[in-house]
Protein backbone atom coordinates (compact mmCIF):
# COMPACT_ATOMS: atom_id res chain seq x y z
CA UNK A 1 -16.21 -6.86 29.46
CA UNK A 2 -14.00 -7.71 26.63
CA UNK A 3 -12.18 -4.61 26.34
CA UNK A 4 -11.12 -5.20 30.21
CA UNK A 5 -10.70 -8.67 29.20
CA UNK A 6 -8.19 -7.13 26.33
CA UNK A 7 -6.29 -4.79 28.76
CA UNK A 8 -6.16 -7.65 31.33
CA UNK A 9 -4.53 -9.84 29.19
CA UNK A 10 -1.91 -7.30 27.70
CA UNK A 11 -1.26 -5.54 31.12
CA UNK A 12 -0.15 -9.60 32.27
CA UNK A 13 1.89 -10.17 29.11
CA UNK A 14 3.29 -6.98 29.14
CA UNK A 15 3.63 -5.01 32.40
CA UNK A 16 7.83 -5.15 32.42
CA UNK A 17 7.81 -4.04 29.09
CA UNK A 18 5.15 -1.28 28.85
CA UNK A 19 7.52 0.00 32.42
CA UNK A 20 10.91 -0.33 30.37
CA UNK A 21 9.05 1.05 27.18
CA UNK A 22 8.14 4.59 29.31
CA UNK A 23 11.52 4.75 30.97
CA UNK A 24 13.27 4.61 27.91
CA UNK A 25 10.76 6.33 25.43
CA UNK A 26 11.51 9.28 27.87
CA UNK A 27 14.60 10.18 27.55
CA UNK A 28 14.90 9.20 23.23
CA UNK A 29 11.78 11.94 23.42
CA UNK A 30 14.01 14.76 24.38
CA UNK A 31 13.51 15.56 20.48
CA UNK A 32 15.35 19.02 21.50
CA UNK A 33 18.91 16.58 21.66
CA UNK A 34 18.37 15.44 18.12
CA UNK A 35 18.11 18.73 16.37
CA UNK A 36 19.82 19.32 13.47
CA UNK A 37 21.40 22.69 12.13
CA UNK A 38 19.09 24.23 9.11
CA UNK A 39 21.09 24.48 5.54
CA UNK A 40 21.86 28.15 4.79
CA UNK A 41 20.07 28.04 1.35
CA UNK A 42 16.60 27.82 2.42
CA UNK A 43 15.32 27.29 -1.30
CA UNK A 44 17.46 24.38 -1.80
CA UNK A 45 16.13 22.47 1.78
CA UNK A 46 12.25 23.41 0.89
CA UNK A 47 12.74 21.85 -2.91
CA UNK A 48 14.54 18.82 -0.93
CA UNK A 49 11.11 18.48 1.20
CA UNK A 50 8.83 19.09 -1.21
CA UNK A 51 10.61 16.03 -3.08
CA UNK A 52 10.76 13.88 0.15
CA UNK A 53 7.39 14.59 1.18
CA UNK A 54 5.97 13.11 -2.45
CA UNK A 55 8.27 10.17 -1.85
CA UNK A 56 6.35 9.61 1.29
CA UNK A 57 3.53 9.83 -0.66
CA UNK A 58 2.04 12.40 2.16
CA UNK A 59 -0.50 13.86 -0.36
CA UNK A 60 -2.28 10.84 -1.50
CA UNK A 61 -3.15 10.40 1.94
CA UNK A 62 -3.88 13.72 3.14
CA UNK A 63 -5.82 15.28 0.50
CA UNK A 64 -9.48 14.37 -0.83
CA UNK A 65 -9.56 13.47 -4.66
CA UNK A 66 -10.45 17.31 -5.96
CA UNK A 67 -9.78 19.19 -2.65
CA UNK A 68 -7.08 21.32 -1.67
CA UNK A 69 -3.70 19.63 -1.21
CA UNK A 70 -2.74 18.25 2.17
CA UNK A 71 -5.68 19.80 3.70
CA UNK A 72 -6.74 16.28 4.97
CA UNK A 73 -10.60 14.48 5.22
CA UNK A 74 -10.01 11.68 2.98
CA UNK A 75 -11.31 8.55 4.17
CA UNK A 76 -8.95 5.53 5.14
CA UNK A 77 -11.63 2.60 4.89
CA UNK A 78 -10.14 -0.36 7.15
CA UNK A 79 -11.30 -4.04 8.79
CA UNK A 80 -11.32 -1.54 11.88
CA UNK A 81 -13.55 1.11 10.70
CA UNK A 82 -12.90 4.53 8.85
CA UNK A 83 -9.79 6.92 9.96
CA UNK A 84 -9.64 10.10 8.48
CA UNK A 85 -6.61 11.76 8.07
CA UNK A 86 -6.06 15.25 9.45
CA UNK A 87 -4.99 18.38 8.14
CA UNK A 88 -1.13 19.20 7.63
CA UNK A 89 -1.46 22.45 5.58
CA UNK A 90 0.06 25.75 7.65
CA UNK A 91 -3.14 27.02 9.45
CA UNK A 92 -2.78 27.79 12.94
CA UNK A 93 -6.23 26.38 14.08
CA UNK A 94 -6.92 23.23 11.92
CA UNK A 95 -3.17 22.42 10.76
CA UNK A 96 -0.02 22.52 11.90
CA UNK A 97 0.59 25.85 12.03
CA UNK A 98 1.54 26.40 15.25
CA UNK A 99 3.69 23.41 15.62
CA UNK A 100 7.55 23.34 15.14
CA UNK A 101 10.30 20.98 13.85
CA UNK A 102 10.02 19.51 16.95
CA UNK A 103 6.31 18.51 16.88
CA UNK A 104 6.67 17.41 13.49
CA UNK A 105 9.71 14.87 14.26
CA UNK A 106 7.87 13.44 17.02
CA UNK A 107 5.34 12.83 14.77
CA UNK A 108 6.99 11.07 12.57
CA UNK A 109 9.79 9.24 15.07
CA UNK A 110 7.12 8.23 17.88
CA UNK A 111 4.05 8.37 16.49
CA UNK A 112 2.59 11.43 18.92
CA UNK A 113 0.50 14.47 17.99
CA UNK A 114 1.75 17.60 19.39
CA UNK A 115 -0.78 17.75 22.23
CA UNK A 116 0.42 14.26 23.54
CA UNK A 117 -2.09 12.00 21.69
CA UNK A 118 -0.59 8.96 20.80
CA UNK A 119 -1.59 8.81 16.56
CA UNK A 120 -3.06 5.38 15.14
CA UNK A 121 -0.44 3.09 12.48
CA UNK A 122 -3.18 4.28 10.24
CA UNK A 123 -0.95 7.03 9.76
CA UNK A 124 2.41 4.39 8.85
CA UNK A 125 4.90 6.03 11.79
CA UNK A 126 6.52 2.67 12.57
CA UNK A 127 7.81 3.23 8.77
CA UNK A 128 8.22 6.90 9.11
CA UNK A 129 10.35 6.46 12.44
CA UNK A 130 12.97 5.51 10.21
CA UNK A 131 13.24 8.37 8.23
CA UNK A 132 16.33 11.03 9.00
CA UNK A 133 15.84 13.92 11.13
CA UNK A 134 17.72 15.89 8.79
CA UNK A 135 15.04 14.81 6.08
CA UNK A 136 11.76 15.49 8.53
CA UNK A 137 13.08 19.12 8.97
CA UNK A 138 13.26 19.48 4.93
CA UNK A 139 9.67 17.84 4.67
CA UNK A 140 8.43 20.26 7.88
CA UNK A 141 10.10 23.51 5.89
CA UNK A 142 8.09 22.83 2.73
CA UNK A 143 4.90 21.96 4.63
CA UNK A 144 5.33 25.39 6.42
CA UNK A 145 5.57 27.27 2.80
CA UNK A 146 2.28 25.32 0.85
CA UNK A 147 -1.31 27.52 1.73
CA UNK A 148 -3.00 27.65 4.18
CA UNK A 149 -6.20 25.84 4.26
CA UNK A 150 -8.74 26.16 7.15
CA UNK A 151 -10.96 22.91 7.45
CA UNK A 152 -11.19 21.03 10.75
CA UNK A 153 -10.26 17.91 11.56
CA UNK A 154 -12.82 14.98 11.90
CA UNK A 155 -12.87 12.34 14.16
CA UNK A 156 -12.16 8.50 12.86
CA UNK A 157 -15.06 6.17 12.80
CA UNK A 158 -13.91 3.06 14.25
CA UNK A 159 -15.78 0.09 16.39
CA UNK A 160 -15.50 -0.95 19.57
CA UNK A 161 -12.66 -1.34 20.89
CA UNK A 162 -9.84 -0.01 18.01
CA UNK A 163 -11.96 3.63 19.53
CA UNK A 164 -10.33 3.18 22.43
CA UNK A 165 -7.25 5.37 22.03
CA UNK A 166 -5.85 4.35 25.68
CA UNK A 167 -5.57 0.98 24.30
CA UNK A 168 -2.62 2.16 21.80
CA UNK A 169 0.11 2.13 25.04
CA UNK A 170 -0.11 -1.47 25.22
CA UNK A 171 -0.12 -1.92 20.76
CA UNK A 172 2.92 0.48 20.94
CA UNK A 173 4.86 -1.65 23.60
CA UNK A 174 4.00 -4.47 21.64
CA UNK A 175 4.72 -3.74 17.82
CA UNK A 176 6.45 -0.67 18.28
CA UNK A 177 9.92 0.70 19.02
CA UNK A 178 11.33 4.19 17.57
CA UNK A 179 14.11 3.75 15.33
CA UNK A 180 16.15 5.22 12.97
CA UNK A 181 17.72 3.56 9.31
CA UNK A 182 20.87 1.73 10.07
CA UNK A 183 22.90 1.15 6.69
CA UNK A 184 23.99 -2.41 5.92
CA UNK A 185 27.83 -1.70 5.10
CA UNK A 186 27.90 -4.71 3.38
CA UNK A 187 25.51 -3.44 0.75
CA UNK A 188 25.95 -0.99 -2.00
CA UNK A 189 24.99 2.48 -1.50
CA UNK A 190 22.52 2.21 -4.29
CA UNK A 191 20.99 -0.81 -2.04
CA UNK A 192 21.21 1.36 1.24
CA UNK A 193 19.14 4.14 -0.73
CA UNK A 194 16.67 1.68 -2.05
CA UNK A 195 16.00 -0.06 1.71
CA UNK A 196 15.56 3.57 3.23
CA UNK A 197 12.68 4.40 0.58
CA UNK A 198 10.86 1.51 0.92
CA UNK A 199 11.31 0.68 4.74
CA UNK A 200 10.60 4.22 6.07
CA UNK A 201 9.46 6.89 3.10
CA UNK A 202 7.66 4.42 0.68
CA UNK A 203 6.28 2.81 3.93
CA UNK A 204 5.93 -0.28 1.54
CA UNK A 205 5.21 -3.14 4.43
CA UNK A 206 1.84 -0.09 5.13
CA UNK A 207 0.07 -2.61 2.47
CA UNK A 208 2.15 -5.28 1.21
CA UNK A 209 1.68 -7.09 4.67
CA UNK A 210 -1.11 -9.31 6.27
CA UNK A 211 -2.14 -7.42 9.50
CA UNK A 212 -3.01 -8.94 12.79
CA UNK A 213 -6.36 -8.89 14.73
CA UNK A 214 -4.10 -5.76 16.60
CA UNK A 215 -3.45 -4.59 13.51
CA UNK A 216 0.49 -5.24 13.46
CA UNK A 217 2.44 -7.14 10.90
CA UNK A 218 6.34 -8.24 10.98
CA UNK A 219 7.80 -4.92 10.58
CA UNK A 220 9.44 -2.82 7.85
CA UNK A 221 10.51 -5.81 6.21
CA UNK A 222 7.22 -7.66 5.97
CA UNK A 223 6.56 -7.78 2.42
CA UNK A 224 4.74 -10.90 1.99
CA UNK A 225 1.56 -9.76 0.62
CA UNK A 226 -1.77 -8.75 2.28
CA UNK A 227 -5.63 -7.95 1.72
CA UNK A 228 -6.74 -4.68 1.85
CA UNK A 229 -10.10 -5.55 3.20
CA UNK A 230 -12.66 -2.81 2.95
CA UNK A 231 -11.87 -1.70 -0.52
CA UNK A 232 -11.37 -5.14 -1.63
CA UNK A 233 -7.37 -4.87 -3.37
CA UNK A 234 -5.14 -7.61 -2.52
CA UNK A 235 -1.03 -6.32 -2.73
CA UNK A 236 1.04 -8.55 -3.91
CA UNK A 237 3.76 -10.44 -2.32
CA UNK A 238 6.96 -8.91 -3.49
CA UNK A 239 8.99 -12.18 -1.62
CA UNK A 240 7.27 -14.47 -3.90
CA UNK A 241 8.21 -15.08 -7.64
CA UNK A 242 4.59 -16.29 -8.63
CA UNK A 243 3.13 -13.44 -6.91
CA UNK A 244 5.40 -9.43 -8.31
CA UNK A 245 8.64 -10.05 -7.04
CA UNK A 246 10.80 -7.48 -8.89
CA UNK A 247 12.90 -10.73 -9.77
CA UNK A 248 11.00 -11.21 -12.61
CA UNK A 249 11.78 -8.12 -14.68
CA UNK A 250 14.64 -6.92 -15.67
CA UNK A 251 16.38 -4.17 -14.15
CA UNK A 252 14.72 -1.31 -17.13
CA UNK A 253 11.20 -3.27 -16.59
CA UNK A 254 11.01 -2.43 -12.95
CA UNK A 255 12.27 0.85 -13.09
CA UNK A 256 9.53 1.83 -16.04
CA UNK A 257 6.34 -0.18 -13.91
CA UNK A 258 7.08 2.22 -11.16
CA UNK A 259 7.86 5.68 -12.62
CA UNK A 260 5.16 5.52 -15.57
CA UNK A 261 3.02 2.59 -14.29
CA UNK A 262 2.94 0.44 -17.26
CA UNK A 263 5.85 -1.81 -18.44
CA UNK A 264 6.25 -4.26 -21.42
CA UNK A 265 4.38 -6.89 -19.26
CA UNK A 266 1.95 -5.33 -16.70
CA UNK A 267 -0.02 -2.22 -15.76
CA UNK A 268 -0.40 -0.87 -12.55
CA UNK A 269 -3.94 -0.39 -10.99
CA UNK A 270 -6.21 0.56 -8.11
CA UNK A 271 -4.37 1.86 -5.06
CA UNK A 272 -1.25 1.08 -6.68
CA UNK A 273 -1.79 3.46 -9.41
CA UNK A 274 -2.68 5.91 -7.26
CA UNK A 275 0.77 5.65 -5.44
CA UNK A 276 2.39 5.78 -9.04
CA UNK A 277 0.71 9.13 -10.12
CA UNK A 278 0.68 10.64 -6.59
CA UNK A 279 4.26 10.06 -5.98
CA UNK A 280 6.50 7.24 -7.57
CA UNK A 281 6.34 9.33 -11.66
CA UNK A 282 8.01 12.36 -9.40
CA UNK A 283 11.14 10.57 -8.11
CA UNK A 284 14.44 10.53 -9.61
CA UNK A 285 15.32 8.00 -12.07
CA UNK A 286 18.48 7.44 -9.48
CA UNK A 287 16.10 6.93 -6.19
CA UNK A 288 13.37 4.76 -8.69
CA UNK A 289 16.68 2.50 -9.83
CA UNK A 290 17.68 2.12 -5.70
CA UNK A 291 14.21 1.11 -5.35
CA UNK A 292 14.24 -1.16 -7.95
CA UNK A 293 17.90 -2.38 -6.94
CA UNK A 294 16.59 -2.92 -3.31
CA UNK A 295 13.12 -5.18 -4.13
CA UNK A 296 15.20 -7.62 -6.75
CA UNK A 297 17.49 -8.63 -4.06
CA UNK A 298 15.19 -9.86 -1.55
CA UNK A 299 15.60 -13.47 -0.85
CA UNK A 300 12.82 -15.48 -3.13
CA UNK A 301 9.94 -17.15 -1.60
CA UNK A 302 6.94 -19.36 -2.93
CA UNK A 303 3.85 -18.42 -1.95
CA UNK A 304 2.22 -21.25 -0.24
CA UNK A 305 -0.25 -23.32 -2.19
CA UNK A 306 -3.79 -23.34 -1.33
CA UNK A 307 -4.64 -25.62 1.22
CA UNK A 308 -6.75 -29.33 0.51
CA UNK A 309 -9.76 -28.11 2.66
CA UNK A 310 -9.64 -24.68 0.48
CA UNK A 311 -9.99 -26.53 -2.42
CA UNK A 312 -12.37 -28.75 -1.78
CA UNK A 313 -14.70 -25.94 -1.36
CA UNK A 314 -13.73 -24.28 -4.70
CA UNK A 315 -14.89 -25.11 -8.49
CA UNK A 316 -11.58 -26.35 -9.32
CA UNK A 317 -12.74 -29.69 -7.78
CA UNK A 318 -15.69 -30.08 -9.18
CA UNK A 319 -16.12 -32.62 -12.28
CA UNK A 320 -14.28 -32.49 -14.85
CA UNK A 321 -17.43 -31.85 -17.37
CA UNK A 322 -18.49 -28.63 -15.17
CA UNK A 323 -14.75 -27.65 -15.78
CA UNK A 324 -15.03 -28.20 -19.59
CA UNK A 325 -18.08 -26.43 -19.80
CA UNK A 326 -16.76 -23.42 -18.24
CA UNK A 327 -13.44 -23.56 -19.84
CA UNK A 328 -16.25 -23.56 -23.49
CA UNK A 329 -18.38 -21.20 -22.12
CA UNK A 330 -15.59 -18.72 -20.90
CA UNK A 331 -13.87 -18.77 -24.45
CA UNK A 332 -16.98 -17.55 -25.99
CA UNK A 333 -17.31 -14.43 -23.53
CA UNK A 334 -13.36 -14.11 -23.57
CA UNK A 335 -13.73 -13.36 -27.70
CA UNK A 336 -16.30 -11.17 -27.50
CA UNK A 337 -15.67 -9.21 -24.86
CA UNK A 338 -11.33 -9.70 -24.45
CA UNK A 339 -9.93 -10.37 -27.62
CA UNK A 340 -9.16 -7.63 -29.66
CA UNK A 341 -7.06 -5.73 -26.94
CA UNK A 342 -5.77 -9.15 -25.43
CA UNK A 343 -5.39 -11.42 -27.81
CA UNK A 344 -6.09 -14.51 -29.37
CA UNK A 345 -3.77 -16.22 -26.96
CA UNK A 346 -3.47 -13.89 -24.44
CA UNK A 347 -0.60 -12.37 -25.77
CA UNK A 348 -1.34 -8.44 -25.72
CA UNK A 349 0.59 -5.65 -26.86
CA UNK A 350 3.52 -4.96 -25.04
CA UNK A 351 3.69 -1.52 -23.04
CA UNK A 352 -0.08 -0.74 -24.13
CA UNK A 353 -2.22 -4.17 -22.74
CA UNK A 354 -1.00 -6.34 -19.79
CA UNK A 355 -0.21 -9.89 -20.74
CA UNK A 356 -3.23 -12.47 -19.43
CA UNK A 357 -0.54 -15.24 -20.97
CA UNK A 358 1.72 -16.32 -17.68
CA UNK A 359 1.01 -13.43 -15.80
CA UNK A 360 1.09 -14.04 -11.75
CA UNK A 361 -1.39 -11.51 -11.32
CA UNK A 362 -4.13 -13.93 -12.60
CA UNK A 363 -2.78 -16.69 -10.96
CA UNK A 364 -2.59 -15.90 -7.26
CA UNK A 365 -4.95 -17.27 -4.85
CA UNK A 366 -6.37 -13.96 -4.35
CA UNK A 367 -8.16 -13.06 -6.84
CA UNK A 368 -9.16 -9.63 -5.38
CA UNK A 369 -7.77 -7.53 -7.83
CA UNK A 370 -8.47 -9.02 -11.46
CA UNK A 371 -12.32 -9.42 -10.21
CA UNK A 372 -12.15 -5.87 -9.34
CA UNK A 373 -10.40 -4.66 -12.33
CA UNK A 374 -13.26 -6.73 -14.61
CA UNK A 375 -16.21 -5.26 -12.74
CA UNK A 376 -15.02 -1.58 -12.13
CA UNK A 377 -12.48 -1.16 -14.74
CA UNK A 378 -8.72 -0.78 -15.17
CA UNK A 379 -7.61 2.25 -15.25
CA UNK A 380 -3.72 3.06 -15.47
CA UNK A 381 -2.22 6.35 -13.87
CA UNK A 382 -1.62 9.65 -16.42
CA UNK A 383 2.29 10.50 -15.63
CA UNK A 384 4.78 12.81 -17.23
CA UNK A 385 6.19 9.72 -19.15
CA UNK A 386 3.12 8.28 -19.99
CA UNK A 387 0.66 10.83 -20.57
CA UNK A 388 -2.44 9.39 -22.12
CA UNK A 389 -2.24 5.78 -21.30
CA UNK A 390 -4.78 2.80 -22.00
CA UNK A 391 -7.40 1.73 -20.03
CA UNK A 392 -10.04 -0.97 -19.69
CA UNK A 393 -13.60 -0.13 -19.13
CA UNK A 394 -15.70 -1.76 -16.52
CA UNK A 395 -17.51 -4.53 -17.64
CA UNK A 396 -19.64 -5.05 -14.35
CA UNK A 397 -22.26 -3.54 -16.05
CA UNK A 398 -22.57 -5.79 -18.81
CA UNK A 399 -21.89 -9.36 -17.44
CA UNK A 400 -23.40 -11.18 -14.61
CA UNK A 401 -21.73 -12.48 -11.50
CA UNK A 402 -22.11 -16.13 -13.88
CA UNK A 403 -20.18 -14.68 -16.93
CA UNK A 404 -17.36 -13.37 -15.09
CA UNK A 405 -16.95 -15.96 -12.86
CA UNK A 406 -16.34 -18.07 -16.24
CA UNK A 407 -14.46 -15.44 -17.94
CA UNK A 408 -12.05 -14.84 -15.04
CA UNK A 409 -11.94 -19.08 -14.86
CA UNK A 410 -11.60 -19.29 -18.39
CA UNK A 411 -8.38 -16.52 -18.21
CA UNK A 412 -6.82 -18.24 -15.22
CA UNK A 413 -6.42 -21.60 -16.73
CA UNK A 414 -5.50 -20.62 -20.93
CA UNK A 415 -2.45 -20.70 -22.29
CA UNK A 416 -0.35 -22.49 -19.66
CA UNK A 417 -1.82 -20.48 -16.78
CA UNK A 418 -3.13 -22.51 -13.81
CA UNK A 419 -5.50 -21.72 -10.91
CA UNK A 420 -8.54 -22.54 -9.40
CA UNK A 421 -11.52 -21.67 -10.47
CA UNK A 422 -14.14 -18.95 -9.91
CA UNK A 423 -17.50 -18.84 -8.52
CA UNK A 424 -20.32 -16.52 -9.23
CA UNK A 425 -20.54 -16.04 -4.79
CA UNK A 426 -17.27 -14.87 -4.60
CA UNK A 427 -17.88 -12.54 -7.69
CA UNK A 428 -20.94 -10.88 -6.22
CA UNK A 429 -19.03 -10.37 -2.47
CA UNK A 430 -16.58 -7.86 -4.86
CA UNK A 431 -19.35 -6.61 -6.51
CA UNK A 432 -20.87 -5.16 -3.67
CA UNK A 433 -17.71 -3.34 -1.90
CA UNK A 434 -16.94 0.18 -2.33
CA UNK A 435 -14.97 1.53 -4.89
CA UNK A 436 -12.54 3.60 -2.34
């Protein structure tokens, strides 16, 4: 009943739409019209997609941690359910061996498997339907030249009614329309460069968004911050300065966080670090600057403020006396357990230990990822720059849902920082959620 309620609905709202979206997505799918010549030096366009296809960050996603590259089965937990993403690796029978240039751009461009299927955002085509065709035939020729790996496909695990594949004509003409990057000639090339690798390769908006119940944001541009839900990461804002807008570093400090993952102030972790060993430490110090370049001049945003009801249901309104106690009892656990690597004042050591002292991180109203990072750990990526970096061990084994509720409380409101406070619920909801 609902899911013909669902189609109902979108069938009314869009029925001129989903007619002008076929017409149209027609003729732009004659792929054969958009062909490109292949560069003479073969080597030269493989090493270019070998390069491009890390900036896309195509093996974090479509290789298990410990399994042969690009061979796919890694699991994509969502609100939706679990997607699992396919195999890309040359064989004939599981892969993509048998499909050409063509088959791969429409992939990419309009979001369709060779055999017609339309393919789930899971896999972040609006993004990717910006990318060049001269660049998808450098990624395709490198794909073509890695090993074959034979391992079949497995079907994504998702509820009622995100299984309903059918139901993707009516997202599409909704929240999606192919595209290709247009250059803003009133930008620098170095800004041009930077907007291409985060709208379309870096698929950036693929997580820094909040998603709709159809799973749809605002677009390639939608960096305002979202929850990753099933894994439990929040990633930060990068519109808003009290959230990681690139604003506040310096031009070197941004560049560094993203190629090595650690900068004078702040250390990348969880899925982020992942996307910093998997692919950001491999780009050029040219495309990392254009990245860079590209976040610092988005327009600045505040994040909005929790809201009254919000906080009347949080510790940060109750008495004053409960407050003091914690803000006591937190200081105790925070020098036994924090100070010698953060300390006294939350100071740190630059480039080794992130800053607790004014850092945003601590500060947000989600506080997702420092509860995750005290319970499971903290655990910066290994890259060619930063080899053997330091980490923080988990302390969820050691402290109750209580003590780092308190800690955490005790962090967020020391040494000029200033947020509400934590309670032991919400600690044991992140305690509970899957690592990956």
């Amino acid at each position: 009943m609902f899911i013909r309620f669902v189609v109902a609905v979108l069938m009314l709202l869009t029925g001129i739409s989903v007619y002008a979206y076929f017409v149209g997505y027609r003729v732009d799918e004659d792929v054969s019209l958009l062909s490109v010549g292949m560069p003479t030096d073969t080597t030269l366009l493989i090493r270019r997609g070998e390069y491009l296809t890390r900036a896309g960050n195509c093996f974090g996603c479509h290789t298990v941690k410990g399994g042969p590259a690009y061979a796919g089965g890694r699991i994509l937990r969502s609100e939706y359910g679990n997607f699992v993403s396919p195999n890309i690796t040359p064989d004939r029978v599981t892969g993509i061996g048998n499909w050409t240039s063509d088959d791969f751009w429409r992939a990419l461009h309009f979001g369709k498997a060779k055999d017609g299927r339309l393919l789930y955002p899971a896999f972040p085509y609006p993004n990717y339907t910006q990318i060049s065709r001269a660049d998808a035939e450098a990624m395709f020729a490198f794909l073509k030249t890695i090993p074959a790996i034979s391992q079949k496909n497995q079907d994504h695990e998702l509820r009622f009614p995100y299984n309903q594949r059918s139901l993707l004509v009516f997202w599409r003409a909704m929240y999606f329309k192919p595209a290709v990057f247009a250059e803003d000639k009133t930008k620098s090339p170095e800004w041009n460069r930077g907007a291409y690798l985060v709208q379309g390769l870096g698929h950036c908006s693929a997580c820094h968004s909040q998603r709709n119940i159809f799973g749809a944001n605002e677009g390639v541009n939608d960096l305002s911050g979202g929850e990753l839900p099933q894994i439990q990461w929040y990633a930060p804002s990068l519109l808003h300065t009290n959230e990681a807008h690139l604003l506040n570093w310096t031009q070197n400090e941004a560049a560094t966080l993203l190629k090595t993952g650690v900068n004078r102030k702040s250390v990348m972790s969880g899925p982020m670090a992942e996307v910093v060993f998997d692919s950001l430490q491999y780009l050029t110090d040219a495309d990392i600057s254009a990245i860079s370049t590209y976040l610092q001049a988005i327009p600045v945003t505040k994040a909005d403020t929790i809201s009254a009801l919000d906080q009347a249901l949080t510790v940060s309104d109750s008495s004053e006396q409960t407050k003091k106690q914690m803000m006591q009892q937190g200081a105790v656990l925070y020098r036994t357990h924090c100070m010698d690597c953060h300390g006294t004042e939350g100071e740190s050591v630059a480039s080794v230990y992130p800053a607790l002292k004014a850092n945003p991180g601590l500060q947000m109203s989600s506080i997702a990822t420092p509860l995750r990072i005290i319970l499971a750990g903290g655990f910066a990526p290994a890259t060619q720059l930063n080899p053997r970096p330091y980490s923080m061990p988990p302390f969820g084994p050691i402290l109750s849902d209580s003590e780092v509720a308190i800690l955490l409380s005790y962090i967020r409101n020391s040494w000029g920082n200033k947020a509400a406070f934590v309670t032991a619920a919400e600690v044991n909801h992140y305690r509970t959620v899957p690592m990956d």
